[in-house]
N, C-alpha and C. Protein backbone atom coordinates (compact mmCIF):
# COMPACT_ATOMS: atom_id res chain seq x y z
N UNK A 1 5.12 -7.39 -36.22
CA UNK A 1 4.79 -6.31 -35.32
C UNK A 1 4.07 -6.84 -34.09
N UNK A 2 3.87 -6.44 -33.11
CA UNK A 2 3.79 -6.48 -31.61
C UNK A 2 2.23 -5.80 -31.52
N UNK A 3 1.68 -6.45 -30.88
CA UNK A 3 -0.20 -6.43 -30.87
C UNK A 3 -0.12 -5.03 -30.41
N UNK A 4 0.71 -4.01 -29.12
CA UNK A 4 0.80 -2.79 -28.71
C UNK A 4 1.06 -1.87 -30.43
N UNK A 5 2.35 -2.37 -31.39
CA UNK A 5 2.13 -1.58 -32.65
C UNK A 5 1.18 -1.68 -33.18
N UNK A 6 0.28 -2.62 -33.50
CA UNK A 6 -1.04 -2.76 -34.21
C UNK A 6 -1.87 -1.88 -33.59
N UNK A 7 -2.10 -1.83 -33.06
CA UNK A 7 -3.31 -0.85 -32.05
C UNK A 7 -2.74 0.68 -31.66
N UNK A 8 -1.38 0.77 -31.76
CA UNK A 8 -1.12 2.25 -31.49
C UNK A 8 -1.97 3.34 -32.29
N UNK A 9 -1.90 4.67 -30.83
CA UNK A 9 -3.62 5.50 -31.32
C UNK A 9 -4.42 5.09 -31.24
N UNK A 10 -4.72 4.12 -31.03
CA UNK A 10 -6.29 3.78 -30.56
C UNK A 10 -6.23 2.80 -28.94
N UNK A 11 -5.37 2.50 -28.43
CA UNK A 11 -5.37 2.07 -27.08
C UNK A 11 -3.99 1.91 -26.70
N UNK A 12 -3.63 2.03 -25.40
CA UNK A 12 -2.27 1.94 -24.96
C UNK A 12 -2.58 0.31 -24.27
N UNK A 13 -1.06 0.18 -24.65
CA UNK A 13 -0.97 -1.06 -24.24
C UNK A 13 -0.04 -1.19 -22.67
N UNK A 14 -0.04 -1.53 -21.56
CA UNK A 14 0.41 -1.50 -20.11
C UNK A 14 0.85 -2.97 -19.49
N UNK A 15 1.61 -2.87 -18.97
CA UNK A 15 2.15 -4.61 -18.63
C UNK A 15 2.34 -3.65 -16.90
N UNK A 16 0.86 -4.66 -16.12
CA UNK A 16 1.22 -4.59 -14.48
C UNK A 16 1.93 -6.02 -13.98
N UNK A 17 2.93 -5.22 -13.26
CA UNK A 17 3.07 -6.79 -12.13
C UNK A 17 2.33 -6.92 -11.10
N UNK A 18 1.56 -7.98 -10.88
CA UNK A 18 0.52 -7.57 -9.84
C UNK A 18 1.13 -7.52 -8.33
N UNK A 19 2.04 -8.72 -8.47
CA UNK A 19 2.75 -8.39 -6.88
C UNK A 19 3.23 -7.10 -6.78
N UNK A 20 3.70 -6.29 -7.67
CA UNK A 20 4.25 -5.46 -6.70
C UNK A 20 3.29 -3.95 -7.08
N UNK A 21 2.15 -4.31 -7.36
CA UNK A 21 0.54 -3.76 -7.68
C UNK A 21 -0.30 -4.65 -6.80
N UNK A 22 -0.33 -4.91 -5.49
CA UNK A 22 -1.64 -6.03 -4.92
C UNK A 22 -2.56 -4.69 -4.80
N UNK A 23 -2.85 -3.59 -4.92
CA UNK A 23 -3.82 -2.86 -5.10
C UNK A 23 -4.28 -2.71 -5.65
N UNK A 24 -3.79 -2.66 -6.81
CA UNK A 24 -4.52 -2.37 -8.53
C UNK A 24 -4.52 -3.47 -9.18
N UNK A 25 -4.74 -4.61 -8.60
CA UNK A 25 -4.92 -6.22 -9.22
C UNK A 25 -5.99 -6.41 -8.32
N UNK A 26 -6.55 -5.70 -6.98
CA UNK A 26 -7.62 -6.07 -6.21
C UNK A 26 -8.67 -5.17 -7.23
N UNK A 27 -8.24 -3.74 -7.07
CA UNK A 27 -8.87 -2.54 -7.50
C UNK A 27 -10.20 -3.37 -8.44
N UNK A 28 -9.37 -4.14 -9.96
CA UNK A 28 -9.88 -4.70 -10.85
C UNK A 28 -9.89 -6.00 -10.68
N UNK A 29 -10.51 -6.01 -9.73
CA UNK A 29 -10.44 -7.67 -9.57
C UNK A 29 -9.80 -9.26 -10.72
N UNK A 30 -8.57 -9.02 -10.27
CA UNK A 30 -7.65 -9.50 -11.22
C UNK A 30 -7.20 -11.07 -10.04
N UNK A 31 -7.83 -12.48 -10.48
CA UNK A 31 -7.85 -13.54 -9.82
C UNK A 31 -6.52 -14.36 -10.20
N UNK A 32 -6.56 -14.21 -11.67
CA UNK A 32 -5.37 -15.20 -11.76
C UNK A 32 -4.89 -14.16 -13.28
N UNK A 33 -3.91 -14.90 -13.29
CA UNK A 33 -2.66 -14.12 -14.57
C UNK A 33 -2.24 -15.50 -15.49
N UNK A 34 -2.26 -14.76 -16.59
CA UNK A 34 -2.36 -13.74 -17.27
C UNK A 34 -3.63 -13.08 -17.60
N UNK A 35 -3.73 -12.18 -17.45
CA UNK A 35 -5.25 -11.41 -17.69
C UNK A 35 -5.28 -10.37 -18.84
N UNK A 36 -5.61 -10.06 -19.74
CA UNK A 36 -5.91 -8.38 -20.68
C UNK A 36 -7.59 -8.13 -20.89
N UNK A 37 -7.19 -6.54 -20.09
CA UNK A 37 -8.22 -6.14 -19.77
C UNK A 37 -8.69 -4.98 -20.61
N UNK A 38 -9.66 -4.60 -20.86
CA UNK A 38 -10.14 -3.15 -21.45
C UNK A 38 -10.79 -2.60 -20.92
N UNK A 39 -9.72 -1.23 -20.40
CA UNK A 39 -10.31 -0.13 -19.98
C UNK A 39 -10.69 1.15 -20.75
N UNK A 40 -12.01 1.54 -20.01
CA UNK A 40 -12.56 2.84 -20.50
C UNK A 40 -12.76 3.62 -19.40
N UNK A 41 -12.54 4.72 -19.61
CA UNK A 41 -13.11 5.30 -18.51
C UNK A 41 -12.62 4.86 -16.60
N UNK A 42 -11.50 4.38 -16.74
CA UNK A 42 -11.35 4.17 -15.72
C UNK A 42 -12.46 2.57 -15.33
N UNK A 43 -13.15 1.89 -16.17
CA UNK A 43 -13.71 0.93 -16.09
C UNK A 43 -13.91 -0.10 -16.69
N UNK A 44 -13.75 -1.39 -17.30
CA UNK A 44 -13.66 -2.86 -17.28
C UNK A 44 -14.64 -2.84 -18.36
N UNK A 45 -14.22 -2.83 -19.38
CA UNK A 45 -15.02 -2.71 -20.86
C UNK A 45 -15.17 -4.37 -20.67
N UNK A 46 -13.86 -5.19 -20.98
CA UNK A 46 -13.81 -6.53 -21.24
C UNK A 46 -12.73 -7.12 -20.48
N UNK A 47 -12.74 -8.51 -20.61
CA UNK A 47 -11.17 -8.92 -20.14
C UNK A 47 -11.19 -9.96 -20.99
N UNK A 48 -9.67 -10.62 -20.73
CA UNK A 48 -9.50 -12.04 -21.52
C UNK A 48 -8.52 -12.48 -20.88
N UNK A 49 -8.80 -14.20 -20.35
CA UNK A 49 -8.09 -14.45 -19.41
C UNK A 49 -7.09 -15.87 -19.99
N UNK A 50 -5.70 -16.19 -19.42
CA UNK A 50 -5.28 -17.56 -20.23
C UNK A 50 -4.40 -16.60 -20.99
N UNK A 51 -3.27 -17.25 -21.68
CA UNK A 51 -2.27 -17.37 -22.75
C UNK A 51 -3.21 -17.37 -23.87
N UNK A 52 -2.93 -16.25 -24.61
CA UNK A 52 -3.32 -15.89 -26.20
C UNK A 52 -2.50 -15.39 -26.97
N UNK A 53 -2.98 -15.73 -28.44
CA UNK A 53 -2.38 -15.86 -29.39
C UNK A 53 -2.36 -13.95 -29.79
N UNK A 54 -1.59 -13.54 -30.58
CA UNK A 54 -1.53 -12.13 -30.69
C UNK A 54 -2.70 -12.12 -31.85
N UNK A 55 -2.85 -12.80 -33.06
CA UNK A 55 -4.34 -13.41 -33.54
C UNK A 55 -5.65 -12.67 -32.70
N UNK A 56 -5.19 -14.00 -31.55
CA UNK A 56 -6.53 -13.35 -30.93
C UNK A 56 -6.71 -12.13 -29.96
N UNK A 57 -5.70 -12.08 -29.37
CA UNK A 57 -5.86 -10.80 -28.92
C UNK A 57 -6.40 -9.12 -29.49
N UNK A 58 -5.95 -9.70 -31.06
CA UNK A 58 -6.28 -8.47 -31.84
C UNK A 58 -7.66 -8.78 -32.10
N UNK A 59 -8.16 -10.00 -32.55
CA UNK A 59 -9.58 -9.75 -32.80
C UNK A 59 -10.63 -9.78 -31.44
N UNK A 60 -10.22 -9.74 -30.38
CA UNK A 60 -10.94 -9.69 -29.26
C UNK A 60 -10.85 -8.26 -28.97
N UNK A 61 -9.92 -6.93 -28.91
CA UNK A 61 -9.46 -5.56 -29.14
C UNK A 61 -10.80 -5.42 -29.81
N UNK A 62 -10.82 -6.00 -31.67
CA UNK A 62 -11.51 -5.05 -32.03
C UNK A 62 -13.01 -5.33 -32.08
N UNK A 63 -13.19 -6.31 -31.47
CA UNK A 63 -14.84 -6.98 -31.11
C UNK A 63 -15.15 -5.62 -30.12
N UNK A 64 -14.67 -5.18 -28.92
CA UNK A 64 -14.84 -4.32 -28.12
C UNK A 64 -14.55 -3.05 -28.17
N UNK A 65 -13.69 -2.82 -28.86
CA UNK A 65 -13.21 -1.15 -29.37
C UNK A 65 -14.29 -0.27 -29.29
């Protein structure tokens, strides 16, 4: 299963392209890619930056949840 099925209902998962988003990659100050970010509220709970493992992606999700 796919780190977006693991987590369904409790966070949506979103894939931006930033080029053709240079607003909403400034918005969140997004420097280099690959980036996953957690939003709340319209605001920057966490990020995690670099190629990751779906491993870690899930236990970095639920460190911050």
């Amino acid at each position: 299963r796919t780190v977006a099925e693991k987590i369904a209902g409790k966070a949506a998962v979103l894939q931006i392209n930033t080029q053709d988003n240079p607003a909403l990659a400034s918005r969140f100050g997004v420097r280099g890619i690959p980036v996953i970010m957690l939003l709340r509220n319209g605001g920057t709970v966490a990020q995690l930056a670099g190629a990751q493992t779906a491993e870690a992606v899930l236990a970095w999700f639920h460190r911050y949840r």
